[in-house]
C-alpha atoms as a PDB file:
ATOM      1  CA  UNK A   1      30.887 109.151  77.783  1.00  0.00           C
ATOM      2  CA  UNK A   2      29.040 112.133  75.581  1.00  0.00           C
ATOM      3  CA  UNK A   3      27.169 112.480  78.870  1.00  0.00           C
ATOM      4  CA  UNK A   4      29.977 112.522  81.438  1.00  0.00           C
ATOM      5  CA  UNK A   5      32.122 115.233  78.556  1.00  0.00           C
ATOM      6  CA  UNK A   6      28.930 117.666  78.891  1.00  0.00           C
ATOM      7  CA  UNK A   7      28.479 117.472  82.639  1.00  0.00           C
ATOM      8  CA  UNK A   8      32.474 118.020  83.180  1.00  0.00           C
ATOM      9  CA  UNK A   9      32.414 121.053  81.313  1.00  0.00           C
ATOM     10  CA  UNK A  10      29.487 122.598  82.699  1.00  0.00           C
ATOM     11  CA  UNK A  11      30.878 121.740  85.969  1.00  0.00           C
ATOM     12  CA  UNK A  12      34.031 123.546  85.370  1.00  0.00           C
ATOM     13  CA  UNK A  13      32.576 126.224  83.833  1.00  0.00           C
ATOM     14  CA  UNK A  14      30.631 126.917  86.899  1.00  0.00           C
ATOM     15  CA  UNK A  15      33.149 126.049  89.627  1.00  0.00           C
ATOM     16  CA  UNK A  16      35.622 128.638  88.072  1.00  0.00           C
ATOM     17  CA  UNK A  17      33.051 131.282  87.481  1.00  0.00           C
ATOM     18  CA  UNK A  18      32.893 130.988  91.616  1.00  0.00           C
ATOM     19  CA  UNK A  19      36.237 130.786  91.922  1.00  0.00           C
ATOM     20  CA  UNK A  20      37.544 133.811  90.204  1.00  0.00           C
ATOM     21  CA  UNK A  21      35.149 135.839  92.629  1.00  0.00           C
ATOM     22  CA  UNK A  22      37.662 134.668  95.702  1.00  0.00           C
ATOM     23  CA  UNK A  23      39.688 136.699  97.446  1.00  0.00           C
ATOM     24  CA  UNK A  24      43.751 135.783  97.626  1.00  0.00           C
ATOM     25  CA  UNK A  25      46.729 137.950  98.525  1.00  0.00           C
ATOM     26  CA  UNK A  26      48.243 139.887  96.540  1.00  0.00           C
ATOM     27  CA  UNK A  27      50.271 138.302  93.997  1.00  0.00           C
ATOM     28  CA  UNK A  28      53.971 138.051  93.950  1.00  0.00           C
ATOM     29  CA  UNK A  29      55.485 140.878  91.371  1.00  0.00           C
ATOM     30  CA  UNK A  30      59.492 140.350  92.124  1.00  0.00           C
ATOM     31  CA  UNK A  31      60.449 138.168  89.006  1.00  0.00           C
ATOM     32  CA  UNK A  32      60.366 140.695  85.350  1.00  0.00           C
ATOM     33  CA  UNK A  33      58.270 139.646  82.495  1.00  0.00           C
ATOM     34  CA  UNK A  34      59.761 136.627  80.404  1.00  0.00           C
ATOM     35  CA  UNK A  35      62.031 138.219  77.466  1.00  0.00           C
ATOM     36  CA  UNK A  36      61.456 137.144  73.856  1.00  0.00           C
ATOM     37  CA  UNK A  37      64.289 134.612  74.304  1.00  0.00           C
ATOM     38  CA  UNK A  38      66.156 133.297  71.140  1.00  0.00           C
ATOM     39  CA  UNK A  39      66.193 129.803  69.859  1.00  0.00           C
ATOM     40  CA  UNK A  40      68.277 127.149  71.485  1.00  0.00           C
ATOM     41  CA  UNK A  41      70.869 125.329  69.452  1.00  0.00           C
ATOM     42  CA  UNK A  42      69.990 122.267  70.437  1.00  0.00           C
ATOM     43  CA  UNK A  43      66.147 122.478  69.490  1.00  0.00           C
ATOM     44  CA  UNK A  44      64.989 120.773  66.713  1.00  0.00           C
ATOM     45  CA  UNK A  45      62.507 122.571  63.760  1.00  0.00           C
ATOM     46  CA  UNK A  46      59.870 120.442  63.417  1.00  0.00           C
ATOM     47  CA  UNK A  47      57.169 120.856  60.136  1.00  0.00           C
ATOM     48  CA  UNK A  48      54.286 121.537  60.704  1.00  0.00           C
ATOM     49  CA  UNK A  49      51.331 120.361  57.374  1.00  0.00           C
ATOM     50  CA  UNK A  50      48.382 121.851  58.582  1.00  0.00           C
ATOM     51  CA  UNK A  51      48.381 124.946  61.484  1.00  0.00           C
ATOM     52  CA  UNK A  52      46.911 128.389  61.638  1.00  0.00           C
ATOM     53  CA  UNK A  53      45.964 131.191  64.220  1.00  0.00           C
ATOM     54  CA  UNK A  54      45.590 134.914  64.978  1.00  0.00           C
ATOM     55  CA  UNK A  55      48.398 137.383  65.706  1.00  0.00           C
ATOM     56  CA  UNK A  56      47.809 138.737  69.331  1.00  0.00           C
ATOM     57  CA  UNK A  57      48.619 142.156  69.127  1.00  0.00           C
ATOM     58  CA  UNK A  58      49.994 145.287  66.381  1.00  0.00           C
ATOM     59  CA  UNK A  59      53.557 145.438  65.514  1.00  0.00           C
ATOM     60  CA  UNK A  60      54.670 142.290  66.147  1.00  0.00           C
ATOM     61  CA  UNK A  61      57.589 141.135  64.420  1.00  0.00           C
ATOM     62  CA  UNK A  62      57.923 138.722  61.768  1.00  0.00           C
ATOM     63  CA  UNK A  63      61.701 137.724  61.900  1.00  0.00           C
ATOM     64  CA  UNK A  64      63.718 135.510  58.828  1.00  0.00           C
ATOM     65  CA  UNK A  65      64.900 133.393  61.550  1.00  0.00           C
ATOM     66  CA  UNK A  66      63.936 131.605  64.840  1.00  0.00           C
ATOM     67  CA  UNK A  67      66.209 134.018  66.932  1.00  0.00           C
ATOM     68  CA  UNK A  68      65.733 137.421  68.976  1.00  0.00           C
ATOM     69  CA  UNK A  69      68.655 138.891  66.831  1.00  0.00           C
ATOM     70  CA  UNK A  70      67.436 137.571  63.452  1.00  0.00           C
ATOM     71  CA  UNK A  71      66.319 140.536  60.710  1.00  0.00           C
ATOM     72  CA  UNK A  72      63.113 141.356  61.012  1.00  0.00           C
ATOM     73  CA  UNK A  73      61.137 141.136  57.658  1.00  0.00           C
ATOM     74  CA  UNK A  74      58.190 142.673  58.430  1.00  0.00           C
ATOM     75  CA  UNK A  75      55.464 143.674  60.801  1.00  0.00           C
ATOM     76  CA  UNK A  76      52.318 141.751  61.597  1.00  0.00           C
ATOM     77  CA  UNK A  77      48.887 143.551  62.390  1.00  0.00           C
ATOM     78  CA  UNK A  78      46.493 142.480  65.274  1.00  0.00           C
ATOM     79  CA  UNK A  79      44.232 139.916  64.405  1.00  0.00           C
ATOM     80  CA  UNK A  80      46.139 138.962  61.460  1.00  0.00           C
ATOM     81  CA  UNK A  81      45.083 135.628  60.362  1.00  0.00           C
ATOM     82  CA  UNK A  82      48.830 133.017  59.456  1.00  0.00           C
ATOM     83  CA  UNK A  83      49.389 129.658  58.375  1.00  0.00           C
ATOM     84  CA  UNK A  84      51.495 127.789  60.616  1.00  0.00           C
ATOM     85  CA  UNK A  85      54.112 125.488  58.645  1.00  0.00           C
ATOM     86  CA  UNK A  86      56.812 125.149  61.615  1.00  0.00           C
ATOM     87  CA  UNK A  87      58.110 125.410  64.612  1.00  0.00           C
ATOM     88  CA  UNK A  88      61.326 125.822  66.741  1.00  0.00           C
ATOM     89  CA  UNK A  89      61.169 125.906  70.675  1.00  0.00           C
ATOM     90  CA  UNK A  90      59.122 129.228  71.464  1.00  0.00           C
ATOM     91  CA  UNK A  91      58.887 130.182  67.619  1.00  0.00           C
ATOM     92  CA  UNK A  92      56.370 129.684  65.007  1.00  0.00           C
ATOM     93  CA  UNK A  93      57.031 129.553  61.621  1.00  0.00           C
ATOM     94  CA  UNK A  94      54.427 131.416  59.392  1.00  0.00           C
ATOM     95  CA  UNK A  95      53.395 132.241  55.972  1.00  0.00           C
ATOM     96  CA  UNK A  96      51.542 135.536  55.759  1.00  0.00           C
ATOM     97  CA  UNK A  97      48.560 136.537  53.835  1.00  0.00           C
ATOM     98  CA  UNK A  98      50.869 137.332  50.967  1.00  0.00           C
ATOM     99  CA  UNK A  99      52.726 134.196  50.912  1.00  0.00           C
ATOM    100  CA  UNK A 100      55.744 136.136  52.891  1.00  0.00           C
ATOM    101  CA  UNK A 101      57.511 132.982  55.389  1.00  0.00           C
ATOM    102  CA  UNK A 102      58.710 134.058  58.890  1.00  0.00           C
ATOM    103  CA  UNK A 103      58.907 133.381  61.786  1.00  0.00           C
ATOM    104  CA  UNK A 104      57.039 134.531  65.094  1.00  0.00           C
ATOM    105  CA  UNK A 105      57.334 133.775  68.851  1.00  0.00           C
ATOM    106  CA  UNK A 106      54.336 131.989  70.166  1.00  0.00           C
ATOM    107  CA  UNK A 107      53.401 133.823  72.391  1.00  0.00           C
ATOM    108  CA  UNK A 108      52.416 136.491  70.091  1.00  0.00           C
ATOM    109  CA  UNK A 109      50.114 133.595  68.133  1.00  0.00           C
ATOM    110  CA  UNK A 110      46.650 132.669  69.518  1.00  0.00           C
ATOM    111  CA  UNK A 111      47.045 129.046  67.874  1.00  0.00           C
ATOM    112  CA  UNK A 112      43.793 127.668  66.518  1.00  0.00           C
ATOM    113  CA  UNK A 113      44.830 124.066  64.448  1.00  0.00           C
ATOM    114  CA  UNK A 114      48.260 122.535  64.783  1.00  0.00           C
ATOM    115  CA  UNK A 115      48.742 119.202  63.681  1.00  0.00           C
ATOM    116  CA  UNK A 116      52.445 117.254  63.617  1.00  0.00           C
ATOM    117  CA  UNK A 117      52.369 114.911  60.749  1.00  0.00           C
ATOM    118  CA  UNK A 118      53.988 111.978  60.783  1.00  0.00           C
ATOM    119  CA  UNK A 119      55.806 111.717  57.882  1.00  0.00           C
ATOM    120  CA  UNK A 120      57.933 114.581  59.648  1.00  0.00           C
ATOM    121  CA  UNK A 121      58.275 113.946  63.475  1.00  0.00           C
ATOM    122  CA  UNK A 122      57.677 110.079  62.975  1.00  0.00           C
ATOM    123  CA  UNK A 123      54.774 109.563  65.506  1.00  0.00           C
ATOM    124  CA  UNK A 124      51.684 111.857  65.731  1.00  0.00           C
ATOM    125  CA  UNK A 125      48.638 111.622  67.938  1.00  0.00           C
ATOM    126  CA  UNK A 126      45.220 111.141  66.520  1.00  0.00           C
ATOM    127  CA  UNK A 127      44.394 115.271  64.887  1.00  0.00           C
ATOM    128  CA  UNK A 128      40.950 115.236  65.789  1.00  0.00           C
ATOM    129  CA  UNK A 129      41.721 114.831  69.396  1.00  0.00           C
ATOM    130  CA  UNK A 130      44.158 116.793  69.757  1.00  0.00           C
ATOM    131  CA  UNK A 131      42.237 119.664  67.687  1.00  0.00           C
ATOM    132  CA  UNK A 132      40.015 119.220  70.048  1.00  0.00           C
ATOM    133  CA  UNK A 133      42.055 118.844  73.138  1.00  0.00           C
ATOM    134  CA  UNK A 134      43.793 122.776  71.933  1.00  0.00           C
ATOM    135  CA  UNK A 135      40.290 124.171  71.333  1.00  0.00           C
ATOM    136  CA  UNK A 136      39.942 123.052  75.273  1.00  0.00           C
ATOM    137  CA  UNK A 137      42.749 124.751  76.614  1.00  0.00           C
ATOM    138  CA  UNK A 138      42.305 127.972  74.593  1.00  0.00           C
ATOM    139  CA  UNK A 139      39.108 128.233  75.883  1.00  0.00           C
ATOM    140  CA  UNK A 140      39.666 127.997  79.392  1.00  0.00           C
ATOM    141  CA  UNK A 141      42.702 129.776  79.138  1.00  0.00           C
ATOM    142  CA  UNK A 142      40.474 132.785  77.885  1.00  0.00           C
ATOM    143  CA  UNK A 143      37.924 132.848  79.898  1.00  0.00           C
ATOM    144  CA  UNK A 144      40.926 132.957  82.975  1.00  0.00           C
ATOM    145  CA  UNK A 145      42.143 136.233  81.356  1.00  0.00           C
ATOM    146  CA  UNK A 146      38.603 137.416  80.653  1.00  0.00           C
ATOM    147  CA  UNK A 147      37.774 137.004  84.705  1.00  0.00           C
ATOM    148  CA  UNK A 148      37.170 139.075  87.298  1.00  0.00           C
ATOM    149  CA  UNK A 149      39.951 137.267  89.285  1.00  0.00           C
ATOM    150  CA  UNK A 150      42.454 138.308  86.507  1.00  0.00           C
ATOM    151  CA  UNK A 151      41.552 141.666  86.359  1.00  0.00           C
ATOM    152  CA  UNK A 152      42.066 142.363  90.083  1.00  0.00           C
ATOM    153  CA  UNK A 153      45.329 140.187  90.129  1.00  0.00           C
ATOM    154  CA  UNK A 154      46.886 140.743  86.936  1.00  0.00           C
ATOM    155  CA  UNK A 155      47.908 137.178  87.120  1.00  0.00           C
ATOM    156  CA  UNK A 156      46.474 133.903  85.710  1.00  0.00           C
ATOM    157  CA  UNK A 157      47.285 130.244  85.908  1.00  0.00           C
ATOM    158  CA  UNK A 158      47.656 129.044  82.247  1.00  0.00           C
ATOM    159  CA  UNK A 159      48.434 125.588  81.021  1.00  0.00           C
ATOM    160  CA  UNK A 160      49.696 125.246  77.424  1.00  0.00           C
ATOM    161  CA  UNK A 161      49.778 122.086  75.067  1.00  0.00           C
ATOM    162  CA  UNK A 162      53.463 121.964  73.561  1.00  0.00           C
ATOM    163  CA  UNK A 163      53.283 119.133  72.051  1.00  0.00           C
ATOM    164  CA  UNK A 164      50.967 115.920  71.076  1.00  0.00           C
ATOM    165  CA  UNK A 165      51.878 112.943  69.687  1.00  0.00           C
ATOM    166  CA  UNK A 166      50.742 108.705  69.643  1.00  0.00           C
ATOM    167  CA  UNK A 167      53.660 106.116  69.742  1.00  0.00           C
ATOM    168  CA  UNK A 168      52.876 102.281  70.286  1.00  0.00           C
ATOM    169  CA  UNK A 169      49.677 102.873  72.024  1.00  0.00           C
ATOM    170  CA  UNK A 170      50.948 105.149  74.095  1.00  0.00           C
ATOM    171  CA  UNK A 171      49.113 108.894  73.899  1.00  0.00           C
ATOM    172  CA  UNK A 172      51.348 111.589  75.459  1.00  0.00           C
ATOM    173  CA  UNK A 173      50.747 115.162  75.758  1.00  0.00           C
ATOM    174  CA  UNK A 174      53.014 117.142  76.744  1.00  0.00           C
ATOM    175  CA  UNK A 175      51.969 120.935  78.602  1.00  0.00           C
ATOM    176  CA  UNK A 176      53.322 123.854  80.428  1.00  0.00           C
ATOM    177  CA  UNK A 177      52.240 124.880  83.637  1.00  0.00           C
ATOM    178  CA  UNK A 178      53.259 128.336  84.266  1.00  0.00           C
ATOM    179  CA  UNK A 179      51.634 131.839  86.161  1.00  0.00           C
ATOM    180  CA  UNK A 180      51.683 134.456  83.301  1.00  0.00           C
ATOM    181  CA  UNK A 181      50.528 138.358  83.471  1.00  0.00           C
ATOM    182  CA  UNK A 182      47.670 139.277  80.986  1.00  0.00           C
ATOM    183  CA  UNK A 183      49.950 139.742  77.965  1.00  0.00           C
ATOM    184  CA  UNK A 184      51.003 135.521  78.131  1.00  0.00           C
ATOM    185  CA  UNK A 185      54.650 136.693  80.028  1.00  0.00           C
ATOM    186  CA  UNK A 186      55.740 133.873  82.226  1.00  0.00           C
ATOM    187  CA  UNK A 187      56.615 134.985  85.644  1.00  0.00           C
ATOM    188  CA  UNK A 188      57.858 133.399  89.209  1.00  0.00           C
ATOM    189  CA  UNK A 189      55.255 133.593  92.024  1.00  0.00           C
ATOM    190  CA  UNK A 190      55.401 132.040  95.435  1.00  0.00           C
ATOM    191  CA  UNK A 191      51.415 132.610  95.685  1.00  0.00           C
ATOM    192  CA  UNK A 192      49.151 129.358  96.420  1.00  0.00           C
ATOM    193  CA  UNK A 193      47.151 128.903  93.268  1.00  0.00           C
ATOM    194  CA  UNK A 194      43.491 129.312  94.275  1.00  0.00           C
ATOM    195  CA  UNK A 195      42.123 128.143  90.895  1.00  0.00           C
ATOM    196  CA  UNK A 196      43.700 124.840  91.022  1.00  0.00           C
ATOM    197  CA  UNK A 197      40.445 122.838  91.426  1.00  0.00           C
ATOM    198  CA  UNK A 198      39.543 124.226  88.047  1.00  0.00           C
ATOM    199  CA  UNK A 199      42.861 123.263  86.760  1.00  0.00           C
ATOM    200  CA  UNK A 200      42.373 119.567  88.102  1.00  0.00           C
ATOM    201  CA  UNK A 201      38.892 119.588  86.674  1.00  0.00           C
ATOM    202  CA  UNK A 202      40.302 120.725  83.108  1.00  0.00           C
ATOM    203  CA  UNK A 203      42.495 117.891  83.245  1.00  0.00           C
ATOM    204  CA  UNK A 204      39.444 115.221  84.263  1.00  0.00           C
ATOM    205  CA  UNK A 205      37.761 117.121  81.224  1.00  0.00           C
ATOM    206  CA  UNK A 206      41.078 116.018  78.901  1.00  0.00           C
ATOM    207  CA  UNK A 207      40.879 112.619  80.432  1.00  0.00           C
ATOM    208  CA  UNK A 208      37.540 112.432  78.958  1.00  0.00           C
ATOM    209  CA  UNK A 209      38.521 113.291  75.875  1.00  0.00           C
ATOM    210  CA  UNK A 210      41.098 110.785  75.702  1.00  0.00           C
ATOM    211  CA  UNK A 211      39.119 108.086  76.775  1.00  0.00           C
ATOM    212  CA  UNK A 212      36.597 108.101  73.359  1.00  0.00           C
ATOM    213  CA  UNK A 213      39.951 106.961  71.593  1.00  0.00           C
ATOM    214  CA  UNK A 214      41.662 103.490  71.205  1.00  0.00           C
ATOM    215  CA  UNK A 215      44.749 104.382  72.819  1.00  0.00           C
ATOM    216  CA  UNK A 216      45.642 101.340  75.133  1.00  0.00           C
ATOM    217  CA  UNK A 217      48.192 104.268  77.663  1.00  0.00           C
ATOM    218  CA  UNK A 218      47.633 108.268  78.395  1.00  0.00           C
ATOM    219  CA  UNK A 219      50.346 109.969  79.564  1.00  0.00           C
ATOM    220  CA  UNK A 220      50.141 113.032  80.035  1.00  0.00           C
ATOM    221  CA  UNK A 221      53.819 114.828  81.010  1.00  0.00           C
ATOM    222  CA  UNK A 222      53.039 118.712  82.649  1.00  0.00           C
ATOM    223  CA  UNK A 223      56.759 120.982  82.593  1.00  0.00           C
ATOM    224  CA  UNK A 224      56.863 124.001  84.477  1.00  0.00           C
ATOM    225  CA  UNK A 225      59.680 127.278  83.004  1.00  0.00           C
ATOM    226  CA  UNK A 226      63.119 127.506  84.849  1.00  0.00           C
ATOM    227  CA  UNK A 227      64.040 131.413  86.180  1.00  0.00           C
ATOM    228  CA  UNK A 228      67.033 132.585  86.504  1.00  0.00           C
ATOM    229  CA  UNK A 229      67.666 134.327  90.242  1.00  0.00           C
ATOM    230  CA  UNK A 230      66.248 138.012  88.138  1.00  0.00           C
ATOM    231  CA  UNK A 231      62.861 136.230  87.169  1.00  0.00           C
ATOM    232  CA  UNK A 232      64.179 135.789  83.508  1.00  0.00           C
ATOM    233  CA  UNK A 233      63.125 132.625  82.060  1.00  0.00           C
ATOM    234  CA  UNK A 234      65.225 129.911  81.298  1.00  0.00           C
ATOM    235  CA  UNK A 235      63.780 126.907  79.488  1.00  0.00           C
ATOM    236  CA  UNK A 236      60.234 125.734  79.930  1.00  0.00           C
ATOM    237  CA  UNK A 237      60.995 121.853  79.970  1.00  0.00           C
ATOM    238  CA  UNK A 238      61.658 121.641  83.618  1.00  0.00           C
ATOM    239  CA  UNK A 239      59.719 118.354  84.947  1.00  0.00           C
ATOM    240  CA  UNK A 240      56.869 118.981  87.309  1.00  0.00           C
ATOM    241  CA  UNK A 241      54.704 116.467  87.164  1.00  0.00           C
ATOM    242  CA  UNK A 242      53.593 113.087  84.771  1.00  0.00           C
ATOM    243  CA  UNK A 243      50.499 110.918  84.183  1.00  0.00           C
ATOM    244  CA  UNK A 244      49.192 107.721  83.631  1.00  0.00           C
ATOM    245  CA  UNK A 245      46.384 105.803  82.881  1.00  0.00           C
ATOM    246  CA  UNK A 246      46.482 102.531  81.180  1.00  0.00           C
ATOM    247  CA  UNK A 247      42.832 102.564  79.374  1.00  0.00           C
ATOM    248  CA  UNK A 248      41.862  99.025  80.058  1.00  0.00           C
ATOM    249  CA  UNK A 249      42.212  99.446  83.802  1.00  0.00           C
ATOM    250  CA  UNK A 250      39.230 101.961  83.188  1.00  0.00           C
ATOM    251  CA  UNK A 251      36.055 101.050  84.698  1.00  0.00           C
ATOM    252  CA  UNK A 252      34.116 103.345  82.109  1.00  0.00           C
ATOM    253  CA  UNK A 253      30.332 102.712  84.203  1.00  0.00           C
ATOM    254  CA  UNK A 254      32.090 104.023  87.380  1.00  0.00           C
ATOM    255  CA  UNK A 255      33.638 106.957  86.088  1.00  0.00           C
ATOM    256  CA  UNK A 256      30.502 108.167  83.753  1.00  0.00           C
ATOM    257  CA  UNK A 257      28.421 110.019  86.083  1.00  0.00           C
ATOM    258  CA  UNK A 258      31.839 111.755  88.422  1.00  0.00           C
ATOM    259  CA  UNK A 259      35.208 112.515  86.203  1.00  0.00           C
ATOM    260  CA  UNK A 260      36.869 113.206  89.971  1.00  0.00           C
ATOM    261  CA  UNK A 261      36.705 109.016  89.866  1.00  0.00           C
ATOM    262  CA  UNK A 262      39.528 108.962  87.111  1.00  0.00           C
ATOM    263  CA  UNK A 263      42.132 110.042  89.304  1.00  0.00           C
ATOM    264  CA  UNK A 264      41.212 106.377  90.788  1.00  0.00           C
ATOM    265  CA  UNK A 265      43.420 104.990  88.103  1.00  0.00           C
ATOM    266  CA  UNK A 266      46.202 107.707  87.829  1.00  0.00           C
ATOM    267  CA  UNK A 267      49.278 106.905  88.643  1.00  0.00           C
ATOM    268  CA  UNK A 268      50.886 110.036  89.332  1.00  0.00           C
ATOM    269  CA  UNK A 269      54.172 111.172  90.452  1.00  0.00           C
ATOM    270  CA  UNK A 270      52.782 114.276  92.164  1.00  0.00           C
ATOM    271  CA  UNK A 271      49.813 113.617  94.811  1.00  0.00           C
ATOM    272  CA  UNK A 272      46.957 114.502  93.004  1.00  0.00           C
ATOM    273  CA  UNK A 273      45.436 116.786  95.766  1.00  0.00           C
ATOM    274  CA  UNK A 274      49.314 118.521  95.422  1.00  0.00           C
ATOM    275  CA  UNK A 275      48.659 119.155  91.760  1.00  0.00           C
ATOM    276  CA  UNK A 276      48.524 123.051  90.619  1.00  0.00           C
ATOM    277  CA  UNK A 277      48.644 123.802  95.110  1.00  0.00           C
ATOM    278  CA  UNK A 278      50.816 126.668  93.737  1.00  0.00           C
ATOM    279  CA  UNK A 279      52.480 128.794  90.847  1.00  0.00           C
ATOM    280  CA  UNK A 280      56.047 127.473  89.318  1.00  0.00           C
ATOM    281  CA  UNK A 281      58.984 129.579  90.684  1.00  0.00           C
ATOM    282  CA  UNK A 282      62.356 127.624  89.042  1.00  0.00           C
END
C-alpha cells in the first residue's frame, strides 16, 4: 500500500504539471469575490485542543467575535504564526503570540494541524490521518495557485477539508469543492474544469490514505457554496456529491499497482467520470 501511496502521488504530481500547461477559455468573471460573510446563528462553535497555522496576508483582522460586525481587537501580520482553539462556520478562533484570543475568517489562515477532540464534538477521526489527509490538500492546493495555469487564468479549482471525524466505523470527511481567484475568494463559473483528472486522482490519493486504517466504511461527503443571483456567496454546505467504500469489499492486490481501480468499489451518487466536469455555480 506504501508502494501504491508513492506511485499515486508521483502520478499526480506529473499529470497536473501537464495539465496546467493546457489551454481553456477564458474563465467566467460575472459573479464578485465572496464577502467576509458573518457567522450564522444556527452554527455551532466547536473546540478545537490542538490546531495552528499561518496568517495569509498583512492587516488582517482579529475580531472579539465570529461576526463581520464584531470589534476588531487587533491586527494580524503576514506570516504570523496562531494557535487554533475553535471554530464557527467560516471563522477560526485564535490565540496570538501574546496570548491575545480572537477570532479570524479562514480564509485568511493557511491551516497546518487541526484536530476535533472528542471529548468536545463526541466523535473524531483518527488525527494522524487526518493530519495527514490536510497536509495533502494544502499541498496540492498550492502548487494549483503556484501554476502556470493559475497565473494565466486567475482561477483555480480548490477542494477544502471542513471537517473530519470517525463514528461507528464509519470515516467521513467532509470537503468543499469550489473555483476560487488567487486570494482563496469563492466565485461562480460556468467554465468546464480542465484539471479535474487531477482532482479525481487527489481523491484516489485520499482513498489510499484511508485504506492503511481500520475503518470498516469511507465516506467521503464533497459540498459545493450557494450564490446568490450577484455572485455573493451564500452557504458552502450545498450537496454535490457523496462517497462510499465499505473497506472489506476492497480487493487490496488489485488495487496496489492502479489507484484508478478504487473507483471499482465506489458507490457514488455522481458518475465518477462526471466528478469535478465543471466549476460550482449555486
Amino acid at each position: 500500500m506504501f508502494r501504491l501511496i508513492i506511485c499515486l502521488f508521483i502520478t499526480l504530481a506529473v499529470s497536473f504539471e501537464a495539465a496546467a500547461q493546457t489551454d481553456m477559455d477564458d474563465p467566467d468573471e460575472s459573479g464578485p469575490a465572496m464577502p467576509n460573510v458573518g457567522i450564522m446563528a444556527d452554527k455551532p462553535i466547536t473546540e478545537v485542543v490542538e490546531g495552528s497555522g499561518t496568517v495569509r496576508h498583512s492587516g488582517v483582522s482579529v475580531r472579539e467575535r465570529p461576526d463581520i460586525n464584531s470589534k476588531v481587537l487587533r491586527t494580524a501580520s503576514q506570516s504570523e504564526k496562531v494557535l487554533i482553539i475553535g471554530e464557527s462556520g467560516d471563522w477560526l478562533k485564535v490565540k496570538m503570540y501574546n496570548n491575545q484570543e480572537g477570532w479570524i475568517s479562514r480564509r485568511y489562515v493557511r491551516t497546518e494541524r487541526i484536530f476535533r477532540d472528542e471529548s468536545t464534538t463526541t466523535n473524531s477521526m483518527d488525527k494522524k490521518t487526518s493530519f495527514e489527509i490536510e497536509d495533502l490538500i494544502v499541498r496540492f492546493n498550492e502548487t494549483l495557485k503556484e501554476s502556470p495555469f493559475a497565473a494565466k487564468y486567475q482561477i483555480i479549482p480548490m477542494l477544502r477539508l471542513a471537517d473530519a471525524r470517525k463514528s461507528g466505523g464509519v470515516m467521513t470527511l467532509t470537503f468543499i469543492y469550489s473555483c476560487v481567484d488567487l486570494e482563496g475568494r469563492m466565485l461562480p463559473s460556468y467554465k468546464k474544469n480542465q484539471l479535474r483528472p487531477q482532482m479525481k486522482r487527489l481523491l484516489e490519493l485520499i482513498f489510499a490514505k484511508l485504506m492503511l486504517t481500520d475503518t470498516e466504511v469511507f465516506r467521503i461527503v464533497i459540498n459545493v457554496p450557494d450564490f446568490s443571483p450577484e455572485g455573493r456567496v451564500l452557504d458552502t454546505a450545498k450537496p454535490y456529491a457523496e462517497i462510499r467504500i465499505n473497506h472489506a469489499d476492497v480487493a487490496m492486490d488489485e488495487i496496489k499497482d492502479d489507484g484508478g481501480r478504487i473507483w471499482k468499489y465506489a458507490e457514488s451518487t455522481v458518475p465518477v467520470d462526471e466528478l469535478f466536469s465543471a466549476f460550482p455555480v449555486g
